[in-house]
Protein backbone atom coordinates (compact mmCIF):
# COMPACT_ATOMS: atom_id res chain seq x y z
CA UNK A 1 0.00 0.00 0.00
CA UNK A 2 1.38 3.71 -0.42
CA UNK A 3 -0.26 6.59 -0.43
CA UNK A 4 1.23 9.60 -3.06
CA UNK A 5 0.44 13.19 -2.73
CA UNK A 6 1.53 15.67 -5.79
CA UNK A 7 0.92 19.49 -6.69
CA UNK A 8 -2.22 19.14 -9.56
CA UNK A 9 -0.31 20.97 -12.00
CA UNK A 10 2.62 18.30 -12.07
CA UNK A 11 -0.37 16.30 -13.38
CA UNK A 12 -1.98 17.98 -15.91
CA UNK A 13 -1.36 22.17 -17.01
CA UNK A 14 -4.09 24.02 -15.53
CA UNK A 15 -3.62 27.82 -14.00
CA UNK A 16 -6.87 26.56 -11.75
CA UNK A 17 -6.02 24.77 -8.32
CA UNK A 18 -7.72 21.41 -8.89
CA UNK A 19 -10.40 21.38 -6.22
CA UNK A 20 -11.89 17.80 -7.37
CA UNK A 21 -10.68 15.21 -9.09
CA UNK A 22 -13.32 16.04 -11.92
CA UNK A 23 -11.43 19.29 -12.42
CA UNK A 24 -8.53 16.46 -14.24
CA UNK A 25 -11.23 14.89 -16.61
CA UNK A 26 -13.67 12.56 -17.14
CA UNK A 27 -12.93 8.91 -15.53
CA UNK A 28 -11.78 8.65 -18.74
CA UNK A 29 -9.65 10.96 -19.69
CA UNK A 30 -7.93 10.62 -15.50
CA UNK A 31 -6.58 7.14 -16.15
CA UNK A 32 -4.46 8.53 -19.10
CA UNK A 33 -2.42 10.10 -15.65
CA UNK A 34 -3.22 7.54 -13.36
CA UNK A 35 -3.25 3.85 -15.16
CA UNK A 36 0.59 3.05 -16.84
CA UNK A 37 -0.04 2.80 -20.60
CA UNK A 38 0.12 -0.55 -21.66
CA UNK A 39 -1.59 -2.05 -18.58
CA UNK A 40 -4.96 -3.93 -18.43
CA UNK A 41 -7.57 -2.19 -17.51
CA UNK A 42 -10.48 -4.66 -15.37
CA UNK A 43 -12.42 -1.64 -13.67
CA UNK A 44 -13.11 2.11 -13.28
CA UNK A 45 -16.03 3.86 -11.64
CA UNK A 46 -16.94 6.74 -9.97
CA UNK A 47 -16.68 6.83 -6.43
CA UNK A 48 -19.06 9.70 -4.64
CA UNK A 49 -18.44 10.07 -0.98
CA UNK A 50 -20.79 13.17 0.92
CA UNK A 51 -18.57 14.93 3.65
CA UNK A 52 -19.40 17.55 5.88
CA UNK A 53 -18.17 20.25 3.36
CA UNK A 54 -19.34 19.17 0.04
CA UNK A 55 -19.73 15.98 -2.10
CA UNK A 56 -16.15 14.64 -2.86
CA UNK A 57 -15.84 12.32 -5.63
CA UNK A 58 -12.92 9.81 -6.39
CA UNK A 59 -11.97 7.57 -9.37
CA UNK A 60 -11.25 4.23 -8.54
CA UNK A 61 -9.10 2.03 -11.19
CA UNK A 62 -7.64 -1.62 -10.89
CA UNK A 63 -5.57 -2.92 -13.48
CA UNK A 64 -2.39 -5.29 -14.21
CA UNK A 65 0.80 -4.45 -15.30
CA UNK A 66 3.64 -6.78 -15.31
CA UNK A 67 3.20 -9.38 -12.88
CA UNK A 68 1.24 -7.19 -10.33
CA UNK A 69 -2.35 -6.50 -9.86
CA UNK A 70 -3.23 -2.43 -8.54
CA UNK A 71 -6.30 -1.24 -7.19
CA UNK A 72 -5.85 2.53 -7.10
CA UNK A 73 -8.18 5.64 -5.87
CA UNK A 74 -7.48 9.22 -6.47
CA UNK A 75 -9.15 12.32 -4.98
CA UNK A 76 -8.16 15.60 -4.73
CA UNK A 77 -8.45 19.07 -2.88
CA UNK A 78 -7.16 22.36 -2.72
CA UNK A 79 -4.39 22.14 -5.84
CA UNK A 80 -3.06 18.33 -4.40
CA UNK A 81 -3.89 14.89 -5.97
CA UNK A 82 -4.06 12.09 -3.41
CA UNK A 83 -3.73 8.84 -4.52
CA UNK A 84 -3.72 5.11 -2.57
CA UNK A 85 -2.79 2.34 -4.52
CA UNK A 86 -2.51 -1.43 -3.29
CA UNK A 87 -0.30 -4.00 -4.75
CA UNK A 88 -0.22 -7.57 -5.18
CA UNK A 89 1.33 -10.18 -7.21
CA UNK A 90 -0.96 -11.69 -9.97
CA UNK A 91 -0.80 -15.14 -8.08
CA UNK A 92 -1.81 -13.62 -4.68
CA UNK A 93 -4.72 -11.45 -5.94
CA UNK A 94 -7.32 -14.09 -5.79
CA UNK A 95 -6.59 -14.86 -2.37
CA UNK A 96 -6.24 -10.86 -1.55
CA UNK A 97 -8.65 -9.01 -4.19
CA UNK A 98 -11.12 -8.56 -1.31
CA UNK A 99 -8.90 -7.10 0.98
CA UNK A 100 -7.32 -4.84 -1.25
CA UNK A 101 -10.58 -3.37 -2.69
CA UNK A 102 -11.73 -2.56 0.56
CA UNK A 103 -8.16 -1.06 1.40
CA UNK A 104 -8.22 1.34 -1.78
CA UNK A 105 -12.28 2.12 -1.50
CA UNK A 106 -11.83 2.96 1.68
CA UNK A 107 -9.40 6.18 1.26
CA UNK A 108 -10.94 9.71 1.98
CA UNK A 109 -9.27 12.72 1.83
CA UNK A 110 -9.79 15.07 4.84
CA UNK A 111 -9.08 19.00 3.74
């Protein structure tokens, strides 16, 4: 598991501070910056979570690349990008997959 926090506008050129992960694109157009080109692509959705603010949404993306299987969830707030990804080893993801989702749908970003 890691957790990676970077300025929006490493991510993508804006002169706006990304206040949502929206503000980066569609789900679609996000996994261009957060799923590796040439990995496999088994899920995205749209992850809405109601806080005591506003309504923050995340994208949530699992894929395979190489030998390893990542579930990943990005959100974002006040120019940063937060993003928790979990790792495991093709052979160990059936036993894990559970787990792991509940690990990466679980992340919230508090600011």
């Amino acid at each position: 598991m890691s957790v990676v926090v970077r300025e929006s506008a490493q991510l993508k050129l804006s002169f706006l501070a990304v206040k949502d992960v929206t503000d980066l694109g569609s789900l679609k157009e996000a996994a261009k910056i957060f799923v590796p080109g040439g990995a496999k692509l088994y899920a995205a959705r749209v992850v809405k979570v109601p806080d005591e603010i506003s309504n923050r949404t995340y994208y949530y993306y699992e894929f395979a690349t190489g030998d390893n299987y990542i579930a990943l969830e990005a959100g974002a707030s006040g120019g940063q990008v937060y993003v928790l990804g979990v790792t495991a080893p093709k052979k160990k993801w059936k036993d894990d997959f559970k787990k792991l989702r509940l690990v990466a749908s679980s992340f919230s970003v508090f600011k």
